[in-house]
C-alpha atoms as a PDB file:
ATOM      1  CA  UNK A   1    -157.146  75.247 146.838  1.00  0.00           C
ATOM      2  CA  UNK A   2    -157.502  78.699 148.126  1.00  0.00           C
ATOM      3  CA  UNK A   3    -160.206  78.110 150.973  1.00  0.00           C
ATOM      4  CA  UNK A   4    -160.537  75.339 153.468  1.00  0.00           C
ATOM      5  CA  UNK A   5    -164.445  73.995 155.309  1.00  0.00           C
ATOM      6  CA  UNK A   6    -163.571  72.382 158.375  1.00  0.00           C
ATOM      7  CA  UNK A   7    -166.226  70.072 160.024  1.00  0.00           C
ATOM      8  CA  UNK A   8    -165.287  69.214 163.466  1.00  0.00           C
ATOM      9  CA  UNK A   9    -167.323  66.788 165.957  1.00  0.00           C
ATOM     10  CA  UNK A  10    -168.711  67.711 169.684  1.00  0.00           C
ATOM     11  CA  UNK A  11    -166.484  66.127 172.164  1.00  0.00           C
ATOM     12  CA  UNK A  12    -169.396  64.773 174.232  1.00  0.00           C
ATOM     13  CA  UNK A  13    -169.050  61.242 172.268  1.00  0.00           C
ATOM     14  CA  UNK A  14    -170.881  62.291 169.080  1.00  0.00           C
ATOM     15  CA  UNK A  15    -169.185  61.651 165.597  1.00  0.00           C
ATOM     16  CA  UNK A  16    -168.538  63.397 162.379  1.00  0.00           C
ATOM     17  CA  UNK A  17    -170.824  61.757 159.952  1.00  0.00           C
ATOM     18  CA  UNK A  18    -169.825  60.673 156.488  1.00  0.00           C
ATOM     19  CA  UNK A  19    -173.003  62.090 155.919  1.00  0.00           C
ATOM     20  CA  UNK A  20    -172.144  65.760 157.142  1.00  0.00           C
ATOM     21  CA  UNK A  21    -169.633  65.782 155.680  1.00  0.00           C
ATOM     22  CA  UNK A  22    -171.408  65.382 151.984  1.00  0.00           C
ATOM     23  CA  UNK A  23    -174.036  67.749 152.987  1.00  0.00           C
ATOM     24  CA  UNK A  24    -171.073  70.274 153.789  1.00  0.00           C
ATOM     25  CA  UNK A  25    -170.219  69.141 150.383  1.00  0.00           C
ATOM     26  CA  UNK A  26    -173.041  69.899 148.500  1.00  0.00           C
ATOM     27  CA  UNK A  27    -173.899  73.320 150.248  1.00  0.00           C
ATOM     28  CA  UNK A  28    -170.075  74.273 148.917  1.00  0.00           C
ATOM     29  CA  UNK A  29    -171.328  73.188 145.503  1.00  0.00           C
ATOM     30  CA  UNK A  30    -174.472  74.818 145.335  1.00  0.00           C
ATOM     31  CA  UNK A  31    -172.683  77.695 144.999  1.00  0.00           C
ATOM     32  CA  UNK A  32    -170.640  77.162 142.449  1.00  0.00           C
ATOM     33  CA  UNK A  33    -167.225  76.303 144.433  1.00  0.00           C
ATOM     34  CA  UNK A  34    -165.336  73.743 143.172  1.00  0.00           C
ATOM     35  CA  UNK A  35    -164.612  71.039 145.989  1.00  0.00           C
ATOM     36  CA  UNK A  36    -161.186  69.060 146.446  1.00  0.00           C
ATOM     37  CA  UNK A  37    -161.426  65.633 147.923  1.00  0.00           C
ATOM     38  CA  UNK A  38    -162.208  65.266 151.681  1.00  0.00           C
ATOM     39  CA  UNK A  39    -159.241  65.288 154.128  1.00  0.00           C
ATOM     40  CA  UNK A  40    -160.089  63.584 157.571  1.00  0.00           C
ATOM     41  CA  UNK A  41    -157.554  64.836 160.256  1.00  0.00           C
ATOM     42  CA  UNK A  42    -158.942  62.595 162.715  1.00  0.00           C
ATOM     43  CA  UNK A  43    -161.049  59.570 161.762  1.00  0.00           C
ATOM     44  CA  UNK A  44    -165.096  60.753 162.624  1.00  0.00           C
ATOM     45  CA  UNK A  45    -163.889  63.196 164.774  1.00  0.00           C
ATOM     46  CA  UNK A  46    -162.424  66.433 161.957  1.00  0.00           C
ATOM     47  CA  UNK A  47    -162.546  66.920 158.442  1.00  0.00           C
ATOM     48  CA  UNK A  48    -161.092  69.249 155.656  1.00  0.00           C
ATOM     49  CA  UNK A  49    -163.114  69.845 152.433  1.00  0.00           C
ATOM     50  CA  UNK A  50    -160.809  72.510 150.547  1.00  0.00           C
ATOM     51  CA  UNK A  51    -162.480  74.202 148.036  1.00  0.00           C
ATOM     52  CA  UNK A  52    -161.985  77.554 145.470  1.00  0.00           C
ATOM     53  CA  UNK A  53    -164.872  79.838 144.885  1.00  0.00           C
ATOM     54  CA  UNK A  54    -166.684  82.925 147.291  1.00  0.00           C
ATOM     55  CA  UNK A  55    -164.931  84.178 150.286  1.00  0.00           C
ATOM     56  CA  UNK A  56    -164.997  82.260 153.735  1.00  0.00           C
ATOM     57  CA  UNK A  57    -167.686  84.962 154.850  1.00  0.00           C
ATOM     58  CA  UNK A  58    -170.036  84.626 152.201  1.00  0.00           C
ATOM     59  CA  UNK A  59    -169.674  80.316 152.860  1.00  0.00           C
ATOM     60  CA  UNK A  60    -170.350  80.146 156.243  1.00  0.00           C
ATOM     61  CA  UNK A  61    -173.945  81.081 156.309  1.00  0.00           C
ATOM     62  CA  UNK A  62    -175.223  78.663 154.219  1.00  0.00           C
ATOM     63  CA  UNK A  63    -172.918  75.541 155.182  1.00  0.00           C
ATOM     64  CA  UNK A  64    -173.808  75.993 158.751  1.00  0.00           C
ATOM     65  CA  UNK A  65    -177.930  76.343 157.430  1.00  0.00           C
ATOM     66  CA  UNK A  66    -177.297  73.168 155.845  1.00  0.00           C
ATOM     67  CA  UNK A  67    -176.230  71.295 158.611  1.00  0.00           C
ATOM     68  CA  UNK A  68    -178.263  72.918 161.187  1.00  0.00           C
ATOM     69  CA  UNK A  69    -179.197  70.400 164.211  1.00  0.00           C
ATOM     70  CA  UNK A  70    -176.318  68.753 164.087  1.00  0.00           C
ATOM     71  CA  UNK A  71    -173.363  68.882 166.745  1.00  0.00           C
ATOM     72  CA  UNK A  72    -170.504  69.827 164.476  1.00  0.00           C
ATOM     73  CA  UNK A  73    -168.497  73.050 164.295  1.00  0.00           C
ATOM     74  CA  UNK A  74    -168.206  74.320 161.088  1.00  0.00           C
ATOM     75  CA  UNK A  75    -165.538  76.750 160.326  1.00  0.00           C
ATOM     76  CA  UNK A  76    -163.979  78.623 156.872  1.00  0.00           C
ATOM     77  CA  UNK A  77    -161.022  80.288 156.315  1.00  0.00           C
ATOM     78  CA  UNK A  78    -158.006  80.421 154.058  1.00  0.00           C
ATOM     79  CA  UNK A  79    -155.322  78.156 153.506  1.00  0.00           C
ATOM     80  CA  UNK A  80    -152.551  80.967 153.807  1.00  0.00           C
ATOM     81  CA  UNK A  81    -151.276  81.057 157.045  1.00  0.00           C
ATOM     82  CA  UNK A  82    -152.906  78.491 158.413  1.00  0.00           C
ATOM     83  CA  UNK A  83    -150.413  77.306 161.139  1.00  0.00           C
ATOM     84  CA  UNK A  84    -150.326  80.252 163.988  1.00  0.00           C
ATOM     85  CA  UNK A  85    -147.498  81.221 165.727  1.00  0.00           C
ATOM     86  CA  UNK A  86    -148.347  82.792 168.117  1.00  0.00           C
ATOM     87  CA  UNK A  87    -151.269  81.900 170.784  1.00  0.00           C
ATOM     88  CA  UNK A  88    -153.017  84.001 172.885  1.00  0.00           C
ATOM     89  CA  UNK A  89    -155.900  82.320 175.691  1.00  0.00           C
ATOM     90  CA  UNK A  90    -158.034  83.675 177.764  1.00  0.00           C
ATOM     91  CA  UNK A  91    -158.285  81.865 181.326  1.00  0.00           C
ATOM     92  CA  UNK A  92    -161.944  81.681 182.795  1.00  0.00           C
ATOM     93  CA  UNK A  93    -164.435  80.143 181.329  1.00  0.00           C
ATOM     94  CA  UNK A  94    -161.534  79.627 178.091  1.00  0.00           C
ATOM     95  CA  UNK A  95    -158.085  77.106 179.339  1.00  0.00           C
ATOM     96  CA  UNK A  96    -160.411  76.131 182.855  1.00  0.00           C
ATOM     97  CA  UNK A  97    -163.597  75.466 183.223  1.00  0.00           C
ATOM     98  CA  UNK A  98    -165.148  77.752 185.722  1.00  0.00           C
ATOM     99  CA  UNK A  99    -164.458  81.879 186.536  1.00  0.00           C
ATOM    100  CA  UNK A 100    -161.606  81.767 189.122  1.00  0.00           C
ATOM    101  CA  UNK A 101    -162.753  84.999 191.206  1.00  0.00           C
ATOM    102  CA  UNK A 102    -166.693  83.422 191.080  1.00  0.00           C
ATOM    103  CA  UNK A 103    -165.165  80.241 192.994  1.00  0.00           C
ATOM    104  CA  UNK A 104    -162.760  82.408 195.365  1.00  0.00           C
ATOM    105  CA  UNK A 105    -166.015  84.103 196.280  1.00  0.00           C
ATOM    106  CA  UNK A 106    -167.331  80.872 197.119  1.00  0.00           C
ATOM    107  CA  UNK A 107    -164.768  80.912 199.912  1.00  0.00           C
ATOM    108  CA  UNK A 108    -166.650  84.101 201.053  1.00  0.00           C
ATOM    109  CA  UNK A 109    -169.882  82.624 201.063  1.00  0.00           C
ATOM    110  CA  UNK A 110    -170.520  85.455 198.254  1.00  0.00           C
ATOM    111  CA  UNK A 111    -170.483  83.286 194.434  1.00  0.00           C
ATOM    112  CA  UNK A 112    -173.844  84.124 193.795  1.00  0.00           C
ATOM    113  CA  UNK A 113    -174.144  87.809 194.260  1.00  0.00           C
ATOM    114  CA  UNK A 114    -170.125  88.195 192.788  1.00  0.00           C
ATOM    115  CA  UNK A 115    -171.623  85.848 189.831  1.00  0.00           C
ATOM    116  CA  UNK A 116    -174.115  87.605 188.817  1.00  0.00           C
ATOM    117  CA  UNK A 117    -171.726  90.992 188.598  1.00  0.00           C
ATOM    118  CA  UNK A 118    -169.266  88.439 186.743  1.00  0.00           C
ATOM    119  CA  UNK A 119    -172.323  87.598 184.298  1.00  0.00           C
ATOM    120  CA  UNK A 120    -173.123  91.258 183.252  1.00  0.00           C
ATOM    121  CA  UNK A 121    -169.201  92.368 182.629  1.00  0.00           C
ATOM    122  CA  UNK A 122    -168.515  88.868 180.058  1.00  0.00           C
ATOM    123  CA  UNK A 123    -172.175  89.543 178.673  1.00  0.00           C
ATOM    124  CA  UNK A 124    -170.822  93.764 177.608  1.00  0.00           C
ATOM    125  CA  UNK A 125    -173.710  95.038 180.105  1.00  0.00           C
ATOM    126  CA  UNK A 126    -171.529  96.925 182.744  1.00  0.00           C
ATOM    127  CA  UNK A 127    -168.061  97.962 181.975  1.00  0.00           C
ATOM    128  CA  UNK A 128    -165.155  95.407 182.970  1.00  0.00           C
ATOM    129  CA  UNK A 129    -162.953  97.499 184.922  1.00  0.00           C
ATOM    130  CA  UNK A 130    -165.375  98.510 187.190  1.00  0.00           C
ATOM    131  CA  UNK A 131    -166.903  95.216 187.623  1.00  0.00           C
ATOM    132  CA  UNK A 132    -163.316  93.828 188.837  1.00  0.00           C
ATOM    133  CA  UNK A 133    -162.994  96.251 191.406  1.00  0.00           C
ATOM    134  CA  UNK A 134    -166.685  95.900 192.688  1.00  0.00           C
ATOM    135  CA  UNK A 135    -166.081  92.502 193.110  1.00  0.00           C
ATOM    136  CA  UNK A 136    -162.513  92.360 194.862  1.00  0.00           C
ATOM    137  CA  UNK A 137    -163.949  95.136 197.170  1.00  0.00           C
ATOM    138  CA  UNK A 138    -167.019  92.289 198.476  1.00  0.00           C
ATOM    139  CA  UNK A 139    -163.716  90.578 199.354  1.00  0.00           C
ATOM    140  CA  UNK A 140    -161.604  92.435 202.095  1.00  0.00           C
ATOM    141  CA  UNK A 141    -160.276  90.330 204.561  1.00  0.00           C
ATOM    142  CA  UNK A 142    -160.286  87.047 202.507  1.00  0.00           C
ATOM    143  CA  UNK A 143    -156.824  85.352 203.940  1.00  0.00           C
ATOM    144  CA  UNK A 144    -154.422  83.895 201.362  1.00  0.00           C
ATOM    145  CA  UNK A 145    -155.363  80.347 202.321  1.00  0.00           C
ATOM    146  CA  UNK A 146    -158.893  81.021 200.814  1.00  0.00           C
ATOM    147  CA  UNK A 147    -157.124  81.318 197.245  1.00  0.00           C
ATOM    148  CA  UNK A 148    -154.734  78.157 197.754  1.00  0.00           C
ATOM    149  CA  UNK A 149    -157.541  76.374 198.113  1.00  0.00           C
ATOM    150  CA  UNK A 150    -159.416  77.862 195.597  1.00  0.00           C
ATOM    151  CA  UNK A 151    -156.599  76.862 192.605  1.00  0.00           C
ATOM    152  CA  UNK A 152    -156.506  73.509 193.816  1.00  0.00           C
ATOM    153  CA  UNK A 153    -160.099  72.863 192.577  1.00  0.00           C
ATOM    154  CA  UNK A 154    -159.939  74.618 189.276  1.00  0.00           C
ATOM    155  CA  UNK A 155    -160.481  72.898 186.302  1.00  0.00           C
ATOM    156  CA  UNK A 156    -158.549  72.566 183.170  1.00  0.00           C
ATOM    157  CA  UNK A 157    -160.867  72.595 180.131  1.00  0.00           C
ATOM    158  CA  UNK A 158    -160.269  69.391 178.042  1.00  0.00           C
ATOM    159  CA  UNK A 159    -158.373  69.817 174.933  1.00  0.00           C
ATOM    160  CA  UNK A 160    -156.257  72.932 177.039  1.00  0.00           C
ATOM    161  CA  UNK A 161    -152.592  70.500 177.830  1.00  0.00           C
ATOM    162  CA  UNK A 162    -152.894  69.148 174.106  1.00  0.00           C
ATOM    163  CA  UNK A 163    -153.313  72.481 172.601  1.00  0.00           C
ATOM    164  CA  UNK A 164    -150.308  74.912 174.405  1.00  0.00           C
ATOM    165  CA  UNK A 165    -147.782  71.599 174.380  1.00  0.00           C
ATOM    166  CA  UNK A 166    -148.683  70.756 170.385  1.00  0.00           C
ATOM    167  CA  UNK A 167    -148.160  74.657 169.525  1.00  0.00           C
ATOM    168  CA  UNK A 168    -145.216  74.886 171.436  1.00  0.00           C
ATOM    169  CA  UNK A 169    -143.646  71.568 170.209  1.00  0.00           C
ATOM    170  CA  UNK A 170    -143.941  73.530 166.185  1.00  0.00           C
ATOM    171  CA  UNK A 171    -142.494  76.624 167.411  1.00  0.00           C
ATOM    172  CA  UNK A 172    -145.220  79.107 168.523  1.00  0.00           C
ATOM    173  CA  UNK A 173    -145.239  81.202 171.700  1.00  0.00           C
ATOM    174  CA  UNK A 174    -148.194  80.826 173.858  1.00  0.00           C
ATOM    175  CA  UNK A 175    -149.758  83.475 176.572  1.00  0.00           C
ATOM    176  CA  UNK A 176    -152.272  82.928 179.012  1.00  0.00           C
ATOM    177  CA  UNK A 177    -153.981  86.514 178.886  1.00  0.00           C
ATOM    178  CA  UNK A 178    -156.397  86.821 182.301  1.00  0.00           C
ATOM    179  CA  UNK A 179    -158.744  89.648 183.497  1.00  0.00           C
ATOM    180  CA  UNK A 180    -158.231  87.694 186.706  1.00  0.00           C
ATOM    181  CA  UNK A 181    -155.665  87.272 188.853  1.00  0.00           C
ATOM    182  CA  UNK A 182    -151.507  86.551 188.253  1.00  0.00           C
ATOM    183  CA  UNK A 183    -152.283  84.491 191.716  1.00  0.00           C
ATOM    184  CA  UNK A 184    -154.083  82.138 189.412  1.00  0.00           C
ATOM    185  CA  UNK A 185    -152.862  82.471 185.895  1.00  0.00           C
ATOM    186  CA  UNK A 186    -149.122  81.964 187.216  1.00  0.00           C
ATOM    187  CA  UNK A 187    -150.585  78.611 188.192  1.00  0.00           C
ATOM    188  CA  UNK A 188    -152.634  77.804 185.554  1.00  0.00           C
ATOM    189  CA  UNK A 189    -150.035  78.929 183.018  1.00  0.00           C
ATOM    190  CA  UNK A 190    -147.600  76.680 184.731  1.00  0.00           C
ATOM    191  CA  UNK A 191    -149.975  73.902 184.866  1.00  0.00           C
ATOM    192  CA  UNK A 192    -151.099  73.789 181.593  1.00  0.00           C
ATOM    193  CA  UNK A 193    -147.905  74.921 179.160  1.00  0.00           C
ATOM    194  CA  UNK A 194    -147.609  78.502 178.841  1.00  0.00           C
ATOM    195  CA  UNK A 195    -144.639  80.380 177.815  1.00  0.00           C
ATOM    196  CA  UNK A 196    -146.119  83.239 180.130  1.00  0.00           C
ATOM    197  CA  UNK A 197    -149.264  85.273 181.564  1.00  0.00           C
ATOM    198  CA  UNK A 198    -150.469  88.010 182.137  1.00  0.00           C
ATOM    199  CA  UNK A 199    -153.250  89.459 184.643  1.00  0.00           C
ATOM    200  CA  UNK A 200    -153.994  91.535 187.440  1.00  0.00           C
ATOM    201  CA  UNK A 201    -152.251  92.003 190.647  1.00  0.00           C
ATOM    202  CA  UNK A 202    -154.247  91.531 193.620  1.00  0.00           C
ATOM    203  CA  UNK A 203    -152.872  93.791 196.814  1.00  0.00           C
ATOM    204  CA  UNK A 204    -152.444  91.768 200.489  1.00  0.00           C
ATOM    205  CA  UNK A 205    -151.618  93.243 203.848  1.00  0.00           C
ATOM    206  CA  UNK A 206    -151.038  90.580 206.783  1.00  0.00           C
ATOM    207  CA  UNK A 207    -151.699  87.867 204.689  1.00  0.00           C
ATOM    208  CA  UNK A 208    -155.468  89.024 203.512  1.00  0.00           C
ATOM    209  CA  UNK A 209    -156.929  90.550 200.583  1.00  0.00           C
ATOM    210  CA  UNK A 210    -157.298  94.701 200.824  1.00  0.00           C
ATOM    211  CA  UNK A 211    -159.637  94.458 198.530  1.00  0.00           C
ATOM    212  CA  UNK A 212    -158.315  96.399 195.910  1.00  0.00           C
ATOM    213  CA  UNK A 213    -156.040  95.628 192.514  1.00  0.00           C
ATOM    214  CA  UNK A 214    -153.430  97.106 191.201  1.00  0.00           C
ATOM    215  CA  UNK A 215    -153.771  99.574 188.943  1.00  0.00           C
ATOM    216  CA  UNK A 216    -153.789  99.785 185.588  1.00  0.00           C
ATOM    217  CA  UNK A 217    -156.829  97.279 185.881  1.00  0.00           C
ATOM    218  CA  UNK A 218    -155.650  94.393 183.033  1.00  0.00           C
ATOM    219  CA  UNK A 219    -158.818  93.885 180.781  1.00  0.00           C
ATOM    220  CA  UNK A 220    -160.137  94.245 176.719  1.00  0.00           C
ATOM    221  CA  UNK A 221    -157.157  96.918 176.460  1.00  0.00           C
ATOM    222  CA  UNK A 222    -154.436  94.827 177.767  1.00  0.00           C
ATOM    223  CA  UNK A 223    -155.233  91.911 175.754  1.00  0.00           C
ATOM    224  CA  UNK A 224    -155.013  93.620 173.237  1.00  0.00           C
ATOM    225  CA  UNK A 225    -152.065  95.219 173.964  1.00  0.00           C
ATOM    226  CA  UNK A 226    -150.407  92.107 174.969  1.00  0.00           C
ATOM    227  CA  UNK A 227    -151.311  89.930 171.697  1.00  0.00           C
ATOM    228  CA  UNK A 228    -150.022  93.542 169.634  1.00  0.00           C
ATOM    229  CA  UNK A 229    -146.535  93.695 171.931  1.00  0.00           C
ATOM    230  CA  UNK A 230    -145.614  89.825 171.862  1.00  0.00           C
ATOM    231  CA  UNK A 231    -146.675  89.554 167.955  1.00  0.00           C
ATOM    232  CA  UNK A 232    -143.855  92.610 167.237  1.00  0.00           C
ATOM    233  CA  UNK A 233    -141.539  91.725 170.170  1.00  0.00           C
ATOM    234  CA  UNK A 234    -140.941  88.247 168.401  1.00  0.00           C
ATOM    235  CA  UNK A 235    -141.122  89.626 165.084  1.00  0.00           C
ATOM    236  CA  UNK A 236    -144.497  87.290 164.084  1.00  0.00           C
ATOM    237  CA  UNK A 237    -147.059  88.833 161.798  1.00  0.00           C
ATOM    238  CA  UNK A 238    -150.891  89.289 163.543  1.00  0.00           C
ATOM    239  CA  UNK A 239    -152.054  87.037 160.619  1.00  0.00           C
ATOM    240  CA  UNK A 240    -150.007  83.877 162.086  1.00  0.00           C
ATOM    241  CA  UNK A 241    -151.491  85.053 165.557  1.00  0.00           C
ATOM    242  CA  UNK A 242    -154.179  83.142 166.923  1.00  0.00           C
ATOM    243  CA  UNK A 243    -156.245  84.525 169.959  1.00  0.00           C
ATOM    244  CA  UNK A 244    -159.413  82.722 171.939  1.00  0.00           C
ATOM    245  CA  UNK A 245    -161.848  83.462 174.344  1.00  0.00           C
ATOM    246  CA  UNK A 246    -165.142  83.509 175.491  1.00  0.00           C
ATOM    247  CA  UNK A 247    -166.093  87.691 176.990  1.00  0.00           C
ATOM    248  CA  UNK A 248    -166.914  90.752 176.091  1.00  0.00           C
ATOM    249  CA  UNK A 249    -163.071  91.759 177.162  1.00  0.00           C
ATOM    250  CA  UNK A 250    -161.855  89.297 174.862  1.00  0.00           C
ATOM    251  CA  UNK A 251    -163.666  90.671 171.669  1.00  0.00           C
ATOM    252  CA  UNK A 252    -160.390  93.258 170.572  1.00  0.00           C
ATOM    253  CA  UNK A 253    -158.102  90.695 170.703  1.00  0.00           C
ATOM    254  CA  UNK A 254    -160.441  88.089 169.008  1.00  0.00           C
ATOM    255  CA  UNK A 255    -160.874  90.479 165.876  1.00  0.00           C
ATOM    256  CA  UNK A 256    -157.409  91.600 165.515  1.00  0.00           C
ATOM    257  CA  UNK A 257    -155.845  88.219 165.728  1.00  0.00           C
ATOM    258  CA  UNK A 258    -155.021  86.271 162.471  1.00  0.00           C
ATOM    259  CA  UNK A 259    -157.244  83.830 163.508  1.00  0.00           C
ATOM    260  CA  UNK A 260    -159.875  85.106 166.577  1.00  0.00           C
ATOM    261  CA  UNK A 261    -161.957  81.839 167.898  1.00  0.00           C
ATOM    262  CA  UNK A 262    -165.150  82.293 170.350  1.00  0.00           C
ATOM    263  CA  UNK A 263    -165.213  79.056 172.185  1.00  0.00           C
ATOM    264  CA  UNK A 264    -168.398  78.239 174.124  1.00  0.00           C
ATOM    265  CA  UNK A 265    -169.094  82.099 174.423  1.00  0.00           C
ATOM    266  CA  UNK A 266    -171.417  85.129 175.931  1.00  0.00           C
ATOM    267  CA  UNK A 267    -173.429  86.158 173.116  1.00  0.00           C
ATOM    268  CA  UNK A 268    -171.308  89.334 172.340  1.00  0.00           C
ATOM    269  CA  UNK A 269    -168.200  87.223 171.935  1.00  0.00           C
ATOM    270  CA  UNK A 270    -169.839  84.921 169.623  1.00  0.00           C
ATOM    271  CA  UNK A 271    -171.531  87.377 167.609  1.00  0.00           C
ATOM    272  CA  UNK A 272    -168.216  89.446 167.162  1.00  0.00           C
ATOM    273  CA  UNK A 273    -165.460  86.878 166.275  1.00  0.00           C
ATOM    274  CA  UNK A 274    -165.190  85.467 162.895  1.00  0.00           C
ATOM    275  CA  UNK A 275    -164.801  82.032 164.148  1.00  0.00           C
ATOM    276  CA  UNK A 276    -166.979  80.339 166.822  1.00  0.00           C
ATOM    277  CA  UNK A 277    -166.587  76.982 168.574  1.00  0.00           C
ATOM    278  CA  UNK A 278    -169.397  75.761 169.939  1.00  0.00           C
ATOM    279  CA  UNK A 279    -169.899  71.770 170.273  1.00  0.00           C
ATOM    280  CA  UNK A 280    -165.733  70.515 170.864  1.00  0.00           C
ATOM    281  CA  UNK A 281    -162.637  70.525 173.049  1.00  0.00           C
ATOM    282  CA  UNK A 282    -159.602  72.887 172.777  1.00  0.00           C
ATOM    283  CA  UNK A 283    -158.345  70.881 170.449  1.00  0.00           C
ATOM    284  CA  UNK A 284    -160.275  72.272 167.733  1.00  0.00           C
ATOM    285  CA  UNK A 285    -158.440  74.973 167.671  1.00  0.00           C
ATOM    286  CA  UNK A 286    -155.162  72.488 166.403  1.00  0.00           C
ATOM    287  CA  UNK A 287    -157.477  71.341 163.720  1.00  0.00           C
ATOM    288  CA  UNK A 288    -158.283  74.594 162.418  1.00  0.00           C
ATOM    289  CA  UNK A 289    -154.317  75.056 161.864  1.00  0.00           C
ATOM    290  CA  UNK A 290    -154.501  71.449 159.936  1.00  0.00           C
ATOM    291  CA  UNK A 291    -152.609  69.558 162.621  1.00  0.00           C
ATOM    292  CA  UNK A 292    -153.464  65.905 162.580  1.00  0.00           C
ATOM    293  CA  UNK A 293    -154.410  64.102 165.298  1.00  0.00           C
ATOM    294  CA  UNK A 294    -151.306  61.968 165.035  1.00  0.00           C
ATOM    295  CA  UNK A 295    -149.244  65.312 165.118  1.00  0.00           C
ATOM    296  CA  UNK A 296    -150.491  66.065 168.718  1.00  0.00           C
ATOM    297  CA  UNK A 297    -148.265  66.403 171.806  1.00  0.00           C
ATOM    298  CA  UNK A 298    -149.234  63.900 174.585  1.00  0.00           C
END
């Protein structure tokens, strides 16, 4: 079959319904697709309906309609080139939980005045670049010690480990992409899996922040960049690239990935990518590619 309707469960302890998956079913069939049998990936937790008939786009509209309410991802795409090789992540908010330079603010005493900047450049409203080096200024004199402990209390986001290790194990390159900090994405990288990373440099003197970044500031355009150099340098074609994320910065690389995913993200994100995660873990993203869940790494 040409096309494939993935149905894919919240992680929050909910389950994929027999029943969703025949509504799924039937909203395929109303419009005169023709429906293979269902393919369960994971038992109540993913399924495949493949199916031949109107383009993904036209699909998704009325599939999601259909099972509207429920806490299920619903995704459409084609079968060709399914399996990526090549993954690029965003860090905040994306592989951990939380925006890194929001919590090292917290060291400052400053989160909720450097959130709120952090909040208008992921929601498009004030232009990223600028943003970053608003907010590193509001930090001068922050010592080293402030970001040590700042790492040690980031969280991974579930699904992150399972994803990079289970691409990597089949042979694709992974890069954690950051418009934070190298301080942090070295760490994070190394934590969770990644082949590399990439982000901004921050500058020190005497073992404090000087409150400015290196430039060329590393945001939408080096993401970009970075999924376009790494796709050619190993010789892998963008539509076996696979690219998340959750910003505004993030939205280039999204669209001009093989496969761009918007995972619990700022309405411009969302809006903009073709795919859109909304209710599960990281590990979606596997089941998109039609890994099973006996095919994960540990």
């Amino acid at each position: 079959m040409q096309n494939v309707l993935t149905l894919i469960a919240a992680d929050n302890g909910h389950t994929l319904e027999p029943t969703s998956v025949e509504l799924a079913c039937q909203a395929l069939v109303a419009y005169g697709t023709s429906v293979g049998a269902a393919d369960w990936l994971a038992p109540a937790i993913a399924c495949d309906l493949p199916f031949e008939g109107p383009t993904p786009a036209k699909m998704q509209p009325p599939v999601t309609a259909a099972l509207a309410g429920t806490p299920v991802d619903v995704v459409i795409q084609p079968v060709q080139n399914r399996r990526k090789k090549l993954l690029l992540a965003d860090m905040d908010s994306t592989i951990v939980t939380s925006e890194t330079l929001d919590e090292l603010a917290a060291q400052a005493n400053l989160k909720e005045e450097i959130a709120a900047i952090t909040q208008r450049a992921m929601l498009g409203e004030i232009a990223f670049d600028d943003a970053l080096r608003e907010r590193i200024a509001m930090l001068k004199g922050l010592p080293i010690s402030a970001l040590e402990a700042t790492v040690e209390n980031i969280a991974v986001s579930p699904g992150a480990r399972v994803l990079v290790n289970t691409m990597r194990e089949n042979g694709a390159y992974t890069a954690l992409v950051s418009g934070g900090f190298t301080y942090f994405s070295e760490r994070i990288a190394e934590r969770v899996g990644f082949d590399t990373h990439h982000g901004n440099e921050l500058e020190f003197s005497a073992g404090a922040l000087t409150g400015k970044v290196k430039e060329p500031v590393f945001g939408r355009d080096g993401k970009l960049a970075t999924l376009l150099a790494l796709a050619a340098e190993r010789d892998i074609p963008l539509a076996l690239t696979l690219a998340v994320g959750d910003g505004a910065n993030d939205l280039p690389m999204l669209q001009a990935a093989g496969l761009g995913i918007a995972y619990r993200a700022k309405p411009i994100a969302a809006e903009g990518a073709a795919v859109r995660i909304d209710h599960s873990s990281l590990e979606a993203l596997l089941y998109l590619q039609g890994y099973r869940r006996d095919e994960f790494a540990a």
